[in-house]
Protein backbone atom coordinates (compact mmCIF):
# COMPACT_ATOMS: atom_id res chain seq x y z
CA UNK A 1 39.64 45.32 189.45
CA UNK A 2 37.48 48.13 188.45
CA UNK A 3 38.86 51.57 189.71
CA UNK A 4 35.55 53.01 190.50
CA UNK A 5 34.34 50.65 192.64
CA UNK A 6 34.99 49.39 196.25
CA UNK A 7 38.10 46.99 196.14
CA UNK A 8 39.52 43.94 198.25
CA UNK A 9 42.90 41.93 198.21
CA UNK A 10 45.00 39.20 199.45
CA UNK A 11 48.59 39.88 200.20
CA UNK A 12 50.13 37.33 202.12
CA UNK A 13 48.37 36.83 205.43
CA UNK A 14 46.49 39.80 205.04
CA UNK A 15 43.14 40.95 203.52
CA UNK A 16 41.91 44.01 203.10
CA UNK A 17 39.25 46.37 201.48
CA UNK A 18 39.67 50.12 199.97
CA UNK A 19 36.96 52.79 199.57
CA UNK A 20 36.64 56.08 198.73
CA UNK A 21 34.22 57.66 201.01
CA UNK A 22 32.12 60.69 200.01
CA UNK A 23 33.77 64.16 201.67
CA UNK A 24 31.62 67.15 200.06
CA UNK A 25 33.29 67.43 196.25
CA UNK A 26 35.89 65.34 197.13
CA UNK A 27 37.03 61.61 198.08
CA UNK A 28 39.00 60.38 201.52
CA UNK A 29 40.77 57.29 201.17
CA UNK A 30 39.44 54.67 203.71
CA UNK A 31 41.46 51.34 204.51
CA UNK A 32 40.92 48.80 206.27
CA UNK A 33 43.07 45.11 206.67
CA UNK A 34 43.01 42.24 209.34
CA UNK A 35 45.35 39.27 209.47
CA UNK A 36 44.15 35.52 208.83
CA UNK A 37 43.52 35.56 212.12
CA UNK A 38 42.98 38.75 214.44
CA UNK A 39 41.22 42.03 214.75
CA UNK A 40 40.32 44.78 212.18
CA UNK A 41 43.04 47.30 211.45
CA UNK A 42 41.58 50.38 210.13
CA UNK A 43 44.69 52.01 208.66
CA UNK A 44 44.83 56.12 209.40
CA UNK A 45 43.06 58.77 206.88
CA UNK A 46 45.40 61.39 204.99
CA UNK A 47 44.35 64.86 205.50
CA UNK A 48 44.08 65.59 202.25
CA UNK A 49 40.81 64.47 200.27
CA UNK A 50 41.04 63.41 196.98
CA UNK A 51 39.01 65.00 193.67
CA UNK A 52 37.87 61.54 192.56
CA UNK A 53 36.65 58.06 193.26
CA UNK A 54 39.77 56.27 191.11
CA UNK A 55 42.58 58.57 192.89
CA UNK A 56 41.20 57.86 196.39
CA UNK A 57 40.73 54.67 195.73
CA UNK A 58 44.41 54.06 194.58
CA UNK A 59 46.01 55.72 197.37
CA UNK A 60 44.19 53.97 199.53
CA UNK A 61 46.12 50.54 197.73
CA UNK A 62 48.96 52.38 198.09
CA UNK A 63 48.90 52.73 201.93
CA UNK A 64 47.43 49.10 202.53
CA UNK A 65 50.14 47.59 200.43
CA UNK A 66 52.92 48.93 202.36
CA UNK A 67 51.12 48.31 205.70
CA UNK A 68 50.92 44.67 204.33
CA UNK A 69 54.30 44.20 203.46
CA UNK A 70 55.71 46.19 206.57
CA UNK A 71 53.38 43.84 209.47
């Protein structure tokens, strides 16, 4: 997986997708997963913005791996 680019997964009965989204000079972490079957959940946005693509983008795996594992 290439750290500077969007990014899906598969974990279990879940799949989601990670972006960084543009915030002035700095990154928010965007996540988003949905079961095999059933609706969209679009997990919540830190506060905090991130300096660059790659950091965002890995705390946004961060937060959609333990959503996965807890649900």
């Amino acid at each position: 997986m290439d750290i500077d680019e969007n990014q899906t997964f598969d974990l279990g009965r879940w799949h989601c997708e990670l972006e960084a989204q543009p915030a002035g000079a700095f990154f928010r972490a965007v996540a988003m997963c949905w079961p095999a079957q059933g609706e969209p959940v679009q997990l919540p946005q830190d506060a905090q913005p991130y300096a660059t693509r790659p950091e965002a983008l890995r705390h946004a795996q961060q937060q959609a791996l333990r959503y996965a594992r807890q649900h």
